[in-house]
Protein backbone atom coordinates (compact mmCIF):
# COMPACT_ATOMS: atom_id res chain seq x y z
CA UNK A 1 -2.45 -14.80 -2.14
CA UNK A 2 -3.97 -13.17 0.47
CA UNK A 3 -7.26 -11.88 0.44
CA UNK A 4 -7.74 -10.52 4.08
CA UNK A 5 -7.84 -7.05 4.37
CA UNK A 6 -4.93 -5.30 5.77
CA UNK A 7 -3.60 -1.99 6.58
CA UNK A 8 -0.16 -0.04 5.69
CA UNK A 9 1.38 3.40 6.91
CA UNK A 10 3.44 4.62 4.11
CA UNK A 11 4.87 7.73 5.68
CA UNK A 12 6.54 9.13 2.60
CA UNK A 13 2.95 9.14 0.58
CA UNK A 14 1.87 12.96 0.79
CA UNK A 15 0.30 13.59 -2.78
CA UNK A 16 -1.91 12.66 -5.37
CA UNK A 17 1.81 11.43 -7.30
CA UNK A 18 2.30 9.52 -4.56
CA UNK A 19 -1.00 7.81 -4.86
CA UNK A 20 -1.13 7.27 -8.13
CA UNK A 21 2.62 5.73 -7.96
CA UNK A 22 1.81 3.66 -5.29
CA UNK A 23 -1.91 2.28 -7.08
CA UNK A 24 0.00 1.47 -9.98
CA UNK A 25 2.43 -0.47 -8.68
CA UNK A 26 0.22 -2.56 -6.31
CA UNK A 27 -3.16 -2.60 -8.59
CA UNK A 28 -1.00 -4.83 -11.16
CA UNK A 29 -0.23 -7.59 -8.23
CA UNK A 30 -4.01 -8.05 -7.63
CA UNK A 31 -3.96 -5.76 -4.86
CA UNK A 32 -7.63 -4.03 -4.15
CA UNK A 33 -6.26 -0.60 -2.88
CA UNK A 34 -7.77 2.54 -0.25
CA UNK A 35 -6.12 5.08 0.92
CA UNK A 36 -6.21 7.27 3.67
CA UNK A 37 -4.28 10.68 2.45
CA UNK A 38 -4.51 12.26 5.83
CA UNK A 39 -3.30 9.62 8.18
CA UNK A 40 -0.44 8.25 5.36
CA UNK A 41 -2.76 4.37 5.50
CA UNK A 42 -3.04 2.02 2.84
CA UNK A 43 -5.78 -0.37 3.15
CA UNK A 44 -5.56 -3.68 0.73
CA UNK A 45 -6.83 -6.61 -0.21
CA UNK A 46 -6.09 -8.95 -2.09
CA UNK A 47 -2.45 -9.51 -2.12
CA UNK A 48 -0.14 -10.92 0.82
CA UNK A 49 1.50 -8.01 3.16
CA UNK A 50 5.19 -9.28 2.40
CA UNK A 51 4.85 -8.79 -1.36
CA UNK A 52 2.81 -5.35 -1.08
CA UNK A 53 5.99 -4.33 1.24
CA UNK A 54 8.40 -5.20 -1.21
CA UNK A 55 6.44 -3.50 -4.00
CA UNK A 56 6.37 -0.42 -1.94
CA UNK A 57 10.02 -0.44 -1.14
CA UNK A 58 10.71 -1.32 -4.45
CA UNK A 59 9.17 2.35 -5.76
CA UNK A 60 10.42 4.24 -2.91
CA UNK A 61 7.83 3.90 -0.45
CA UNK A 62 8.97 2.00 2.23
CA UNK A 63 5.97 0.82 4.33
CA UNK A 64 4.80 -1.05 7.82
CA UNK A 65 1.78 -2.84 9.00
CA UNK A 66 -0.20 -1.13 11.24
CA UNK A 67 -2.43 -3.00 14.37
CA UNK A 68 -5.72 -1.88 13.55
């Protein structure tokens, strides 16, 4: 598990649905989760990048890291 801070753009994630779809299916895995509506970012914690990618494309929300 991997508890440094990283950062997702999840350009399908538009709404409120969208957050609350994506919370609940990361909060579950351990995952300590921010979002960023405006810019489509996910910033977590807490869980390793590879299995918060799989979650996401697992629900529809296919995801990449970002550099910053």
């Amino acid at each position: 598990m991997s508890t440094t801070p990283f950062t997702l753009q999840v350009p399908d994630m538009h709404c409120d649905h969208c957050r609350h779809s994506i919370e609940s299916a990361l909060s579950p895995l351990g995952a300590s989760v921010a979002f960023d509506m405006e810019t489509r970012q996910v910033k977590l914690a807490g869980i390793s990048p590879d299995v918060a990618l799989a979650a996401l494309a697992q629900i529809g929300y296919p995801a990449s890291p970002t550099d910053s």
